[in-house]
PDB file of N, CA and C in Angstrom:
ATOM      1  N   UNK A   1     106.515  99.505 131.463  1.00  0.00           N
ATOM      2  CA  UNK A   1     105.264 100.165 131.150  1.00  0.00           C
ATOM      3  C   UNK A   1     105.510 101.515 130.473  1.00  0.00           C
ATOM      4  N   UNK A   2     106.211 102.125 131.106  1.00  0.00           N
ATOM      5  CA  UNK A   2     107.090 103.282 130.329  1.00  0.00           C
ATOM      6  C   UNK A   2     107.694 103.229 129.225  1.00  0.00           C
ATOM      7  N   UNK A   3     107.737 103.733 128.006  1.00  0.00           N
ATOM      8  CA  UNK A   3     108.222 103.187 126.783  1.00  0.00           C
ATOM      9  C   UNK A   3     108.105 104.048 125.496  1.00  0.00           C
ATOM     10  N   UNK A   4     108.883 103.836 124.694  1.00  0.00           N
ATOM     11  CA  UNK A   4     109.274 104.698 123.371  1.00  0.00           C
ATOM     12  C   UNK A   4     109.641 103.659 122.342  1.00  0.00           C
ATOM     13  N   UNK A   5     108.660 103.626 121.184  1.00  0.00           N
ATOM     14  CA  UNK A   5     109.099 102.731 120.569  1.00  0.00           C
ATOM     15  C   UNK A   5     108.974 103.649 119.478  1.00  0.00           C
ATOM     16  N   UNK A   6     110.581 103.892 118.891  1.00  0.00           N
ATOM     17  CA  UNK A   6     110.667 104.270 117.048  1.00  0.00           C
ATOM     18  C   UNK A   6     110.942 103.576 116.058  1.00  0.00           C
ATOM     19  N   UNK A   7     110.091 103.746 115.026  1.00  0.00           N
ATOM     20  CA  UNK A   7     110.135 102.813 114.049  1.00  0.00           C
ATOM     21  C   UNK A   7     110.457 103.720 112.402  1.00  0.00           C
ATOM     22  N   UNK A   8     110.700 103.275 111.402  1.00  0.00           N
ATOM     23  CA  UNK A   8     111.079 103.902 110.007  1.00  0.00           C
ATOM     24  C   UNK A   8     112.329 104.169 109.751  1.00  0.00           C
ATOM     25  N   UNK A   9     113.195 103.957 110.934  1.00  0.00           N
ATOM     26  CA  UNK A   9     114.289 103.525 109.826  1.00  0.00           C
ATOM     27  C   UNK A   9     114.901 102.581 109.111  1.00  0.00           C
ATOM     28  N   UNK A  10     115.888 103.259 107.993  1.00  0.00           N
ATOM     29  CA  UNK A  10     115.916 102.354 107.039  1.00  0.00           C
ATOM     30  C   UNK A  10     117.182 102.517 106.192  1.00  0.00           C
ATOM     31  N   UNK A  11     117.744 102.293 105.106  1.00  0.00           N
ATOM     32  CA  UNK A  11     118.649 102.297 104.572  1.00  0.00           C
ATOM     33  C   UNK A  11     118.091 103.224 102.960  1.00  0.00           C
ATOM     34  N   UNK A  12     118.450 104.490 102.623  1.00  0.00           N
ATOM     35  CA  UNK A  12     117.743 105.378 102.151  1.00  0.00           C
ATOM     36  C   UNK A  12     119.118 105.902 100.798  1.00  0.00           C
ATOM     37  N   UNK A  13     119.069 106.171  99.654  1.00  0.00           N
ATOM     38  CA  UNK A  13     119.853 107.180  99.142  1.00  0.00           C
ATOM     39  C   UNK A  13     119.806 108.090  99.697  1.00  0.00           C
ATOM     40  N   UNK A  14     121.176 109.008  99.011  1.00  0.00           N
ATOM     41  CA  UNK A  14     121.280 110.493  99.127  1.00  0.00           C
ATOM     42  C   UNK A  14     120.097 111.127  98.311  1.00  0.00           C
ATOM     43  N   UNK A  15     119.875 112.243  99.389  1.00  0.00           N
ATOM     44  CA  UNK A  15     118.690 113.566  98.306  1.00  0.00           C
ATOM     45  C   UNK A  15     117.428 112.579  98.856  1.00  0.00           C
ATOM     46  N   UNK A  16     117.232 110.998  99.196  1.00  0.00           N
ATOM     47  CA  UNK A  16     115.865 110.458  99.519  1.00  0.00           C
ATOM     48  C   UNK A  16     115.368 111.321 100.658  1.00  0.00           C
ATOM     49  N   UNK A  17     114.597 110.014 101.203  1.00  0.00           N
ATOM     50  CA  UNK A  17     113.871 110.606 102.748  1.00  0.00           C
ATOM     51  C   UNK A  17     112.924 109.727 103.141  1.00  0.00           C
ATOM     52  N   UNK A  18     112.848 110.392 104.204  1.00  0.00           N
ATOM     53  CA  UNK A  18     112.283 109.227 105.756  1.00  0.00           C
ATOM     54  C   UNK A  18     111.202 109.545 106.322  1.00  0.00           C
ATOM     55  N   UNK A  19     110.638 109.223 107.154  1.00  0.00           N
ATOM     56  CA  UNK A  19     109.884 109.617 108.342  1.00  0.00           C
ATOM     57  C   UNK A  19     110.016 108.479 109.136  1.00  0.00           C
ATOM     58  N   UNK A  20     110.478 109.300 110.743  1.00  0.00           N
ATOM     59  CA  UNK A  20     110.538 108.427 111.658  1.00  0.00           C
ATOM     60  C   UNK A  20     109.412 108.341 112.753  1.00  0.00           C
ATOM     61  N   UNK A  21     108.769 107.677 113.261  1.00  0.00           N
ATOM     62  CA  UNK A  21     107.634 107.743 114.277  1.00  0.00           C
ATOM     63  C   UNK A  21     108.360 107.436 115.719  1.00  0.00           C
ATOM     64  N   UNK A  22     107.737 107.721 116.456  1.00  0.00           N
ATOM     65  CA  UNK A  22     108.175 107.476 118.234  1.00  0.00           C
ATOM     66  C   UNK A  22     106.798 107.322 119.135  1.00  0.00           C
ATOM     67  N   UNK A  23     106.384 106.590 119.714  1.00  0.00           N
ATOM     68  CA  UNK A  23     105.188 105.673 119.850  1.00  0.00           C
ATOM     69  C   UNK A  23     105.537 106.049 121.512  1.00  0.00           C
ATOM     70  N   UNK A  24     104.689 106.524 122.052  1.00  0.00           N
ATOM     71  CA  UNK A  24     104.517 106.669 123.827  1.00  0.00           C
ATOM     72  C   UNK A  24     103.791 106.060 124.217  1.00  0.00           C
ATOM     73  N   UNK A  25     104.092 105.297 125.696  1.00  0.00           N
ATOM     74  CA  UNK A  25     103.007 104.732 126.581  1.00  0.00           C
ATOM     75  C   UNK A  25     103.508 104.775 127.593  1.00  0.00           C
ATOM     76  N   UNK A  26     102.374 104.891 128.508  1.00  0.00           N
ATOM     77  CA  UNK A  26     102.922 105.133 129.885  1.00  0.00           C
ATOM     78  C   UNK A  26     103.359 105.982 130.276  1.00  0.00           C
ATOM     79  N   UNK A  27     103.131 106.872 129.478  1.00  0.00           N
ATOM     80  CA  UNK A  27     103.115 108.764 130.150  1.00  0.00           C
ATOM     81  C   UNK A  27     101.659 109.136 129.951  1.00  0.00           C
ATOM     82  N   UNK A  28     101.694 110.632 130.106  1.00  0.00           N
ATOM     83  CA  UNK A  28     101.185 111.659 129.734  1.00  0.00           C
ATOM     84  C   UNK A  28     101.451 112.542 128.737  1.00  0.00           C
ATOM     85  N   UNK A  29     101.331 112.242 127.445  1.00  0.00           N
ATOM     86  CA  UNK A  29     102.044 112.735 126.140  1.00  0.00           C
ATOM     87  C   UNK A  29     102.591 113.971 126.485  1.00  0.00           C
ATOM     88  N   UNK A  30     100.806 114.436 126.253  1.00  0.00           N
ATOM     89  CA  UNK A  30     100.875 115.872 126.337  1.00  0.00           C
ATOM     90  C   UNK A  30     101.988 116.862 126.817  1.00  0.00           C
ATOM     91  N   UNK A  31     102.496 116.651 128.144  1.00  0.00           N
ATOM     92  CA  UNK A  31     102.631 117.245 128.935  1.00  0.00           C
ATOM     93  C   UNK A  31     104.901 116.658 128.999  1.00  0.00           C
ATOM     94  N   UNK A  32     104.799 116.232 127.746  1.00  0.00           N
ATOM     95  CA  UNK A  32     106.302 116.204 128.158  1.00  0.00           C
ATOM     96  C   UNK A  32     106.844 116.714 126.188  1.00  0.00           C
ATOM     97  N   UNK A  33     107.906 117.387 126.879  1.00  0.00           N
ATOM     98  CA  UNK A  33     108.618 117.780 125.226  1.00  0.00           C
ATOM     99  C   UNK A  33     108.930 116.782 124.625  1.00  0.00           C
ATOM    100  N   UNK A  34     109.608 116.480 123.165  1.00  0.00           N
ATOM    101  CA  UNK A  34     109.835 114.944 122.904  1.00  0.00           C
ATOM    102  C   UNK A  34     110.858 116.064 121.922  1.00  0.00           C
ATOM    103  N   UNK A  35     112.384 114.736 121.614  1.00  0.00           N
ATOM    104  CA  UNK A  35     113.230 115.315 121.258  1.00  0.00           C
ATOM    105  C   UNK A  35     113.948 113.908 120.102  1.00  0.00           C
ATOM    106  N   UNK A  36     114.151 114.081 119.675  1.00  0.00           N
ATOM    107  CA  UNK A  36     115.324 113.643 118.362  1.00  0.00           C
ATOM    108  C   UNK A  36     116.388 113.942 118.138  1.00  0.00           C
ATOM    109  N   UNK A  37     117.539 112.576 118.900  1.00  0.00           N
ATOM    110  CA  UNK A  37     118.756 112.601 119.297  1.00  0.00           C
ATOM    111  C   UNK A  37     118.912 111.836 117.537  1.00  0.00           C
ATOM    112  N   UNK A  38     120.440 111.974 117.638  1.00  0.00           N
ATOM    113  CA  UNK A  38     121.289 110.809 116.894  1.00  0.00           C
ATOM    114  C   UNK A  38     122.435 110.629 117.289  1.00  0.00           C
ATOM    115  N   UNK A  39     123.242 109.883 116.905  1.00  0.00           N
ATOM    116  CA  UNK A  39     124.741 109.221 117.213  1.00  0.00           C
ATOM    117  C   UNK A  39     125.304 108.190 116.568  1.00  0.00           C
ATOM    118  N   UNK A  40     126.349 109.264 115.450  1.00  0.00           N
ATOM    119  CA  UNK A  40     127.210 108.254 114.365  1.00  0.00           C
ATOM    120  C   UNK A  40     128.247 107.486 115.406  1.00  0.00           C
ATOM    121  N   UNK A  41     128.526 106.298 114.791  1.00  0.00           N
ATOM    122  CA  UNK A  41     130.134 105.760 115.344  1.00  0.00           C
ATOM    123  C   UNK A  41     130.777 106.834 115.733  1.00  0.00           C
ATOM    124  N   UNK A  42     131.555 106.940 116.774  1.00  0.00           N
ATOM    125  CA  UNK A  42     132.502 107.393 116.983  1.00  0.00           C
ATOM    126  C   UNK A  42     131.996 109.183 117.476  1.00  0.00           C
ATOM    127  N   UNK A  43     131.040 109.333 117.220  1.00  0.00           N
ATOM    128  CA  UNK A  43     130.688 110.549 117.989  1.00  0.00           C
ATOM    129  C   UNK A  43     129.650 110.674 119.118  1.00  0.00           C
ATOM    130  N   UNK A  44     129.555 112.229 119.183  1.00  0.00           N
ATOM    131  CA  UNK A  44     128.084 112.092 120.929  1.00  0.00           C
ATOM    132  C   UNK A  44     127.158 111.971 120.330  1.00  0.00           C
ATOM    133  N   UNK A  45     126.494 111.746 121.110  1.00  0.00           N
ATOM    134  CA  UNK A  45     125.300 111.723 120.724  1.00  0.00           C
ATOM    135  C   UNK A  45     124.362 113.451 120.311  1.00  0.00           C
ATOM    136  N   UNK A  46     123.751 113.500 119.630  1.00  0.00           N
ATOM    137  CA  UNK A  46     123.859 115.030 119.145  1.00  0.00           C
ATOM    138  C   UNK A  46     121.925 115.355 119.231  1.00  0.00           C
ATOM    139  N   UNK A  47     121.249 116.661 119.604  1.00  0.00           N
ATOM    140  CA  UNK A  47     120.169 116.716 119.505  1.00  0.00           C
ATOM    141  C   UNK A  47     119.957 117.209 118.288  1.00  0.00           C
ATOM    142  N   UNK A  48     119.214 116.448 117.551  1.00  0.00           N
ATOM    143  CA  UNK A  48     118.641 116.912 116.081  1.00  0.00           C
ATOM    144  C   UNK A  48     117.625 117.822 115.803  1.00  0.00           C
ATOM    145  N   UNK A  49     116.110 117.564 117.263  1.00  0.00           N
ATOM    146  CA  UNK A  49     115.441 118.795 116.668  1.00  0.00           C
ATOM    147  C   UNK A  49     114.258 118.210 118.163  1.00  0.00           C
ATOM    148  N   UNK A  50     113.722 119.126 118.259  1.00  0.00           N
ATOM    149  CA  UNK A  50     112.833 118.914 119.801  1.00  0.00           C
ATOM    150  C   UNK A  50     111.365 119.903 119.278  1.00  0.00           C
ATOM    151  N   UNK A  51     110.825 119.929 120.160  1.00  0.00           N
ATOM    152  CA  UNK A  51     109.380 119.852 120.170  1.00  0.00           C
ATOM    153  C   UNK A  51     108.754 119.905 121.407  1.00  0.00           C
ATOM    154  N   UNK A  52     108.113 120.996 121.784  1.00  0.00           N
ATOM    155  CA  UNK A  52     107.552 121.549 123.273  1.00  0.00           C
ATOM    156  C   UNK A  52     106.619 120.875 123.005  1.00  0.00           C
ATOM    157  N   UNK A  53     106.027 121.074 124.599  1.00  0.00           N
ATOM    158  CA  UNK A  53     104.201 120.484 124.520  1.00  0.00           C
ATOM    159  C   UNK A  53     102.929 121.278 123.920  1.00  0.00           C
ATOM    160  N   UNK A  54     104.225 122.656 124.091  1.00  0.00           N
ATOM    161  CA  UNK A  54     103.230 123.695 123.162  1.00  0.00           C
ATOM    162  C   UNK A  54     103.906 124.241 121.832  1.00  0.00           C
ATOM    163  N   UNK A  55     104.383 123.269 121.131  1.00  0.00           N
ATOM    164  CA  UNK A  55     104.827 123.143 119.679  1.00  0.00           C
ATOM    165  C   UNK A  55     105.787 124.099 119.543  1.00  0.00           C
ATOM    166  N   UNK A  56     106.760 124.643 120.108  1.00  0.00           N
ATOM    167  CA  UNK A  56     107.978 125.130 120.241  1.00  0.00           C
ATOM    168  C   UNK A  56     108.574 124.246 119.644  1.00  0.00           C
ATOM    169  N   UNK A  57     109.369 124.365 118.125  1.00  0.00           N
ATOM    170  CA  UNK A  57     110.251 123.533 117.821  1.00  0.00           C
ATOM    171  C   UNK A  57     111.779 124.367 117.792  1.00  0.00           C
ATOM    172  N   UNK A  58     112.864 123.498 118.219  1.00  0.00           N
ATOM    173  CA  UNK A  58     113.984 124.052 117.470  1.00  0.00           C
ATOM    174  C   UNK A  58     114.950 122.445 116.604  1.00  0.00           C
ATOM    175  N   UNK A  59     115.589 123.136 115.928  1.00  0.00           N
ATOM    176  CA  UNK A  59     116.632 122.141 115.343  1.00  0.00           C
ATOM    177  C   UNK A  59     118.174 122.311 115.172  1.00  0.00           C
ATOM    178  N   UNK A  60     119.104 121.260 115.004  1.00  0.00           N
ATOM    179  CA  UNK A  60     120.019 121.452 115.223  1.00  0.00           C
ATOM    180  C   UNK A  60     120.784 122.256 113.471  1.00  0.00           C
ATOM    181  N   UNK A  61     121.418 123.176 113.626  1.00  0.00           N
ATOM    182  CA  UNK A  61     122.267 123.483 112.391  1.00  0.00           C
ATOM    183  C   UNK A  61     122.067 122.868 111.213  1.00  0.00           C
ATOM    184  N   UNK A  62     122.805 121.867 111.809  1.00  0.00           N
ATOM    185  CA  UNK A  62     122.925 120.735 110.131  1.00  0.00           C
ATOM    186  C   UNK A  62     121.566 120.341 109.656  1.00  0.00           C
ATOM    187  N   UNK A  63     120.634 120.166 110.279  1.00  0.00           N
ATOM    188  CA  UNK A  63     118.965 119.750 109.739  1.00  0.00           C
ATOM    189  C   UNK A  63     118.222 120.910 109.154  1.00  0.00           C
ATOM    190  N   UNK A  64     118.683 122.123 109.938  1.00  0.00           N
ATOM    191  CA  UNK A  64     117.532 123.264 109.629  1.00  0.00           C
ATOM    192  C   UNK A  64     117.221 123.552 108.011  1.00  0.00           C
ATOM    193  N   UNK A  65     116.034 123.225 107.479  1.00  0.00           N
ATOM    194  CA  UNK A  65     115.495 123.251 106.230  1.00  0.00           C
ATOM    195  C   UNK A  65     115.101 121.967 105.747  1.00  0.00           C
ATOM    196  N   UNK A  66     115.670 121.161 106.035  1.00  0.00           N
ATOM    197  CA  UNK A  66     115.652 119.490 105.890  1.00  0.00           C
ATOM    198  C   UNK A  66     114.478 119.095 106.789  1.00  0.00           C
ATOM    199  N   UNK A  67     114.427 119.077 107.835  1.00  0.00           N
ATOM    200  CA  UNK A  67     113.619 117.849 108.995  1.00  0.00           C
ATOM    201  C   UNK A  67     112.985 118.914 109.361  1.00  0.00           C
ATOM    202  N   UNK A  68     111.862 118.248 109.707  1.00  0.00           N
ATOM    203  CA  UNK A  68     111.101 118.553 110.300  1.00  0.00           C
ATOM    204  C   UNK A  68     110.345 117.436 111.413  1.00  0.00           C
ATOM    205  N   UNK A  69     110.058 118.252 112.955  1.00  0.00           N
ATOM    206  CA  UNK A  69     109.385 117.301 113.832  1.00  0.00           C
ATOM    207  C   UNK A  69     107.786 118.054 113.945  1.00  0.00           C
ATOM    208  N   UNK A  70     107.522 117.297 114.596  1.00  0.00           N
ATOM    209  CA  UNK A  70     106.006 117.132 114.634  1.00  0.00           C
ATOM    210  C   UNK A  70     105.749 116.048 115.626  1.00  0.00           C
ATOM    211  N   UNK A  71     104.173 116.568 116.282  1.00  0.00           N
ATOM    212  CA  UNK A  71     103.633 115.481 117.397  1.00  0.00           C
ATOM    213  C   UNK A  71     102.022 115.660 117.250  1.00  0.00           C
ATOM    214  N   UNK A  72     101.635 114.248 117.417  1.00  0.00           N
ATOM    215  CA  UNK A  72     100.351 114.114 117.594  1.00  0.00           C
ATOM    216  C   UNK A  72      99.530 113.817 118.443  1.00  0.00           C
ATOM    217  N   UNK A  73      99.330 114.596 119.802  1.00  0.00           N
ATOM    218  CA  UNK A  73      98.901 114.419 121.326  1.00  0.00           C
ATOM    219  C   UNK A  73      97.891 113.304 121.621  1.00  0.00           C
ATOM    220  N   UNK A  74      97.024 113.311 120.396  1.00  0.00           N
ATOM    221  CA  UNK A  74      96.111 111.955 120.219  1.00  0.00           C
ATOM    222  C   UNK A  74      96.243 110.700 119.907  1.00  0.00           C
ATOM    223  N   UNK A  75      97.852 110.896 119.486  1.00  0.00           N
ATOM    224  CA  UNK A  75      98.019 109.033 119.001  1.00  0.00           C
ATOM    225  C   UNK A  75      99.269 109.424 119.628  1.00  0.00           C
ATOM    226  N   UNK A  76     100.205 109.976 121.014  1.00  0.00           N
ATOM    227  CA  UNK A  76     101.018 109.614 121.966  1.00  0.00           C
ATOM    228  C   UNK A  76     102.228 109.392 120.814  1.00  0.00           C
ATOM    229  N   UNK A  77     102.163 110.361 119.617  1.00  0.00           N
ATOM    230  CA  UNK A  77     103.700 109.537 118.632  1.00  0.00           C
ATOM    231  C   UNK A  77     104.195 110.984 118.452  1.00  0.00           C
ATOM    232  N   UNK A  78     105.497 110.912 117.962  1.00  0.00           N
ATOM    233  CA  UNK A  78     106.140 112.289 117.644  1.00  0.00           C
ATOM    234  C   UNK A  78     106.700 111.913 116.264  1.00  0.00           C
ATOM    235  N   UNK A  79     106.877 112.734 115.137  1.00  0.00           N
ATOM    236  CA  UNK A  79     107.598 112.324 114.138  1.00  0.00           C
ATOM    237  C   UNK A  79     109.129 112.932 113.935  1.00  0.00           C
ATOM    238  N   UNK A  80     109.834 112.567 112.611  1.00  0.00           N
ATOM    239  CA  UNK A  80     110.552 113.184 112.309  1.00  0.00           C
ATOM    240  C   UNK A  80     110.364 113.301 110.679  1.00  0.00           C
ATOM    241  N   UNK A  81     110.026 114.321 109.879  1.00  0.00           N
ATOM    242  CA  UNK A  81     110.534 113.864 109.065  1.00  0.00           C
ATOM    243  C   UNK A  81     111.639 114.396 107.884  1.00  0.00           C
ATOM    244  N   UNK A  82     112.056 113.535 107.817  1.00  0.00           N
ATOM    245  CA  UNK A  82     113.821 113.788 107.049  1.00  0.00           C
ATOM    246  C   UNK A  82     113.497 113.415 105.517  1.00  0.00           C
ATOM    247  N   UNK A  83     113.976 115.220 105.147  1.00  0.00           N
ATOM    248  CA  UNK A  83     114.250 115.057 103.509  1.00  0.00           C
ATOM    249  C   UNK A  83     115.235 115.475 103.257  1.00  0.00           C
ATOM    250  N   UNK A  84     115.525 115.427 102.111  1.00  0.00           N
ATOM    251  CA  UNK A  84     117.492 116.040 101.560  1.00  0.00           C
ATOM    252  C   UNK A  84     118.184 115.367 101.933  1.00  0.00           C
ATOM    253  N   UNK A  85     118.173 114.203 102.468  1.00  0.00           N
ATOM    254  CA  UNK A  85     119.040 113.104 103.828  1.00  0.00           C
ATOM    255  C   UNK A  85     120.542 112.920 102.637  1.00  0.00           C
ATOM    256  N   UNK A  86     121.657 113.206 103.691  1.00  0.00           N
ATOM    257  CA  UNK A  86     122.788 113.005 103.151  1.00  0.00           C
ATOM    258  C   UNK A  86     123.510 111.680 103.780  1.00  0.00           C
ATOM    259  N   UNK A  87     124.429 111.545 103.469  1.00  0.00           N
ATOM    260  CA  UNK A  87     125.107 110.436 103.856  1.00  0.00           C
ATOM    261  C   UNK A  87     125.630 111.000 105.546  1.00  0.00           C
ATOM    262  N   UNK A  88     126.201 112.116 105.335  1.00  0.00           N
ATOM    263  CA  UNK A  88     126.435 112.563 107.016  1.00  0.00           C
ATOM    264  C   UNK A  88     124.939 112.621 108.051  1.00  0.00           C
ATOM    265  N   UNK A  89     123.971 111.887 107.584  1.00  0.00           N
ATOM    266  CA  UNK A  89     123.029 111.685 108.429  1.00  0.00           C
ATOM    267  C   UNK A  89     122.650 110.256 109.217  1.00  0.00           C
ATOM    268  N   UNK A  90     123.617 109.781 108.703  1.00  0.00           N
ATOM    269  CA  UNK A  90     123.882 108.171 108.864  1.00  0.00           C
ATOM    270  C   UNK A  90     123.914 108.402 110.323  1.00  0.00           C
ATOM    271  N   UNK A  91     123.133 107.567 111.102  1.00  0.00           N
ATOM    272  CA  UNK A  91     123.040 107.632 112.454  1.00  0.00           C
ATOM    273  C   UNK A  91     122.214 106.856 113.300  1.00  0.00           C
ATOM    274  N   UNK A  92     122.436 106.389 114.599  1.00  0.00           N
ATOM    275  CA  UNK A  92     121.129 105.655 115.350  1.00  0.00           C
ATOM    276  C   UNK A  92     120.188 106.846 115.640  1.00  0.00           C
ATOM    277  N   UNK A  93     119.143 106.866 115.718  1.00  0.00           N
ATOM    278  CA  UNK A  93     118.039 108.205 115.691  1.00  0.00           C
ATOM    279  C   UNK A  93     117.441 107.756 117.057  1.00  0.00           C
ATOM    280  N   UNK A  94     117.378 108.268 118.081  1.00  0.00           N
ATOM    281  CA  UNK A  94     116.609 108.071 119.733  1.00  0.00           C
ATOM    282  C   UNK A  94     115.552 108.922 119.947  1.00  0.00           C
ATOM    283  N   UNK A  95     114.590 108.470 120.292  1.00  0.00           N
ATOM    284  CA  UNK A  95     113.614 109.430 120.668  1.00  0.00           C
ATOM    285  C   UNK A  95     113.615 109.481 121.943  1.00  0.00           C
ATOM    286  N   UNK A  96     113.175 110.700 122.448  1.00  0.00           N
ATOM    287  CA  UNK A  96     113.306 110.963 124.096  1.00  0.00           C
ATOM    288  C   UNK A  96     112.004 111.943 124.294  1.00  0.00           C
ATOM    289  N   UNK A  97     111.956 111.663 125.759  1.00  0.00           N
ATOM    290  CA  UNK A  97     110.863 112.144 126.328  1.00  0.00           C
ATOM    291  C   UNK A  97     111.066 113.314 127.362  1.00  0.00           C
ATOM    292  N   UNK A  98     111.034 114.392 127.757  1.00  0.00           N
ATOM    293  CA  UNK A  98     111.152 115.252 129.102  1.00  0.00           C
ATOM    294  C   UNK A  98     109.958 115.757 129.583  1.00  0.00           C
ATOM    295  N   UNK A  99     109.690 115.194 130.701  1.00  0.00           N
ATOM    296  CA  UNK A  99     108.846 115.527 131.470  1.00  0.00           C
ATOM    297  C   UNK A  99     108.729 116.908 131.802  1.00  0.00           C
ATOM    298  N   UNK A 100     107.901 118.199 131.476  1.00  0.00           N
ATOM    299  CA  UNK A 100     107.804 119.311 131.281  1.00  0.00           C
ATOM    300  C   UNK A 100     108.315 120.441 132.894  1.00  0.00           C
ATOM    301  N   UNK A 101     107.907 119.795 133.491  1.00  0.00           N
ATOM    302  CA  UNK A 101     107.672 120.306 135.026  1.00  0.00           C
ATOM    303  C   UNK A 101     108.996 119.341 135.550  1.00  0.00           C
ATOM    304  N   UNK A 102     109.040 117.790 136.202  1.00  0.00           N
ATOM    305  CA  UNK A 102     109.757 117.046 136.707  1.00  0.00           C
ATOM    306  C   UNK A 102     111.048 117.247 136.143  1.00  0.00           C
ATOM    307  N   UNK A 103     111.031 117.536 134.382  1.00  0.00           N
ATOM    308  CA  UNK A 103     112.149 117.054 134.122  1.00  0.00           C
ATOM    309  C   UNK A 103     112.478 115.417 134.084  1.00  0.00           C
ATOM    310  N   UNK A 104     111.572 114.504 134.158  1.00  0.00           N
ATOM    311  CA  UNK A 104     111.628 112.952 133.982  1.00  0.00           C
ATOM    312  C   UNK A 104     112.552 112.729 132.436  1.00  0.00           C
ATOM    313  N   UNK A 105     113.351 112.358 132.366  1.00  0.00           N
ATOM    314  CA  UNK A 105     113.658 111.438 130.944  1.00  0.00           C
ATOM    315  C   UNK A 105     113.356 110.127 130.490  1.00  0.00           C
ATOM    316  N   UNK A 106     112.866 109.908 129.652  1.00  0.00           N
ATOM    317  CA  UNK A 106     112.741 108.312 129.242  1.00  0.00           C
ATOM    318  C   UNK A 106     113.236 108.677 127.563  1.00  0.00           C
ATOM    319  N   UNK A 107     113.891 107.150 127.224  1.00  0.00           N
ATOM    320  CA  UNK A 107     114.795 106.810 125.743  1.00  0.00           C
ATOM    321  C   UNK A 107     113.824 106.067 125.203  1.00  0.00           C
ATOM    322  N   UNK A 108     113.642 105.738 124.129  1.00  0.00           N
ATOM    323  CA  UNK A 108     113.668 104.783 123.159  1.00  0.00           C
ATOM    324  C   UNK A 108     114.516 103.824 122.787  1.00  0.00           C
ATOM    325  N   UNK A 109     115.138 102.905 122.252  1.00  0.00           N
ATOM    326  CA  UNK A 109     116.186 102.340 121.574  1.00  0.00           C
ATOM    327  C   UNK A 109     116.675 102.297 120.648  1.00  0.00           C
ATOM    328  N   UNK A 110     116.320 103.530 119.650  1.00  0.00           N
ATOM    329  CA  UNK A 110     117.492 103.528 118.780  1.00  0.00           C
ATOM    330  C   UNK A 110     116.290 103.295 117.518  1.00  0.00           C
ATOM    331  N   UNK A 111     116.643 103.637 116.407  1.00  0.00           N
ATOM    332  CA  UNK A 111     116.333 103.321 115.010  1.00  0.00           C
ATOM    333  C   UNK A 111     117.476 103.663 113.854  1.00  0.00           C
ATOM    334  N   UNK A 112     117.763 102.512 113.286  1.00  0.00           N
ATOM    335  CA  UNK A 112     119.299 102.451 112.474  1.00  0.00           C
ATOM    336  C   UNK A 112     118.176 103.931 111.092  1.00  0.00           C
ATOM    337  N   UNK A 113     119.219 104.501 111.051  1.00  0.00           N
ATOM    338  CA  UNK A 113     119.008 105.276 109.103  1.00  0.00           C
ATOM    339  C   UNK A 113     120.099 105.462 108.901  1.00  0.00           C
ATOM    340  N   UNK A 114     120.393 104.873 107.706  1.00  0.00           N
ATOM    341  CA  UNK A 114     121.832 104.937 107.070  1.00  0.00           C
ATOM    342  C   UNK A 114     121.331 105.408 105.195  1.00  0.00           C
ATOM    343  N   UNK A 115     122.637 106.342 105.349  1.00  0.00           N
ATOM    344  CA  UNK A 115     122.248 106.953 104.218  1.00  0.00           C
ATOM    345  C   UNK A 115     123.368 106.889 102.884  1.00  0.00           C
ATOM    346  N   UNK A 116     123.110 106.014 102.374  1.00  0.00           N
ATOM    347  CA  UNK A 116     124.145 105.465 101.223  1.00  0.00           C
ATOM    348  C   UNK A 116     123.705 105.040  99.934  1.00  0.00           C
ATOM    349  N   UNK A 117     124.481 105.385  98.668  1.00  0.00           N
ATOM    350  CA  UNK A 117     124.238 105.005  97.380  1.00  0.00           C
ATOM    351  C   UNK A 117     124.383 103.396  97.037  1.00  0.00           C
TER     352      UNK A 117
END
């Protein structure tokens, strides 16, 4: 019942771009931060860029100027969206949920973006 479903990725040139969606149910949107992980082969998994319940964003290094997140408390989705996308952005993209107060986590499963000529 709990659940994160992201959708938009895709297989993109360099310099293109994306937008990724992350679809909630079974929370309380509002009331939890939502965050944008990734994880190439062979590395951690890395936070890309997060988003308070009260629109506090930060992002990670390598994105800042590029991506941007965003949430829409009325349709329970969070975005991402990715421009300038390089090939070092090639990654599974996770959306996550933190429960503001509890601290609850819930994942998504992943959305492939691979970024190649």
């Amino acid at each position: 019942q709990v659940q994160l479903v992201e959708s938009g990725g895709d297989l993109v040139q360099p310099g293109g771009s994306l937008r990724l969606s992350c679809s909630a149910s079974g929370i309380i949107f509002s009331i939890y931060a939502m965050g944008w992980y990734r994880q190439a082969p062979g590395k951690q998994r890395e936070l890309v860029a997060g988003i308070s319940g009260g629109g506090v964003t930060n992002y990670a290094d390598s994105v800042k100027g590029r991506f941007a997140i965003s949430r829409d408390n009325a349709k329970n989705t969070v975005y991402l969206r990715m421009n300038s996308l390089k090939p070092e952005d090639t990654a599974v993209y996770y959306c996550n949920a933190r429960h503001s107060v509890t601290r609850r986590t819930v994942w998504g499963q992943g959305t492939q973006v691979t970024v190649s000529s």
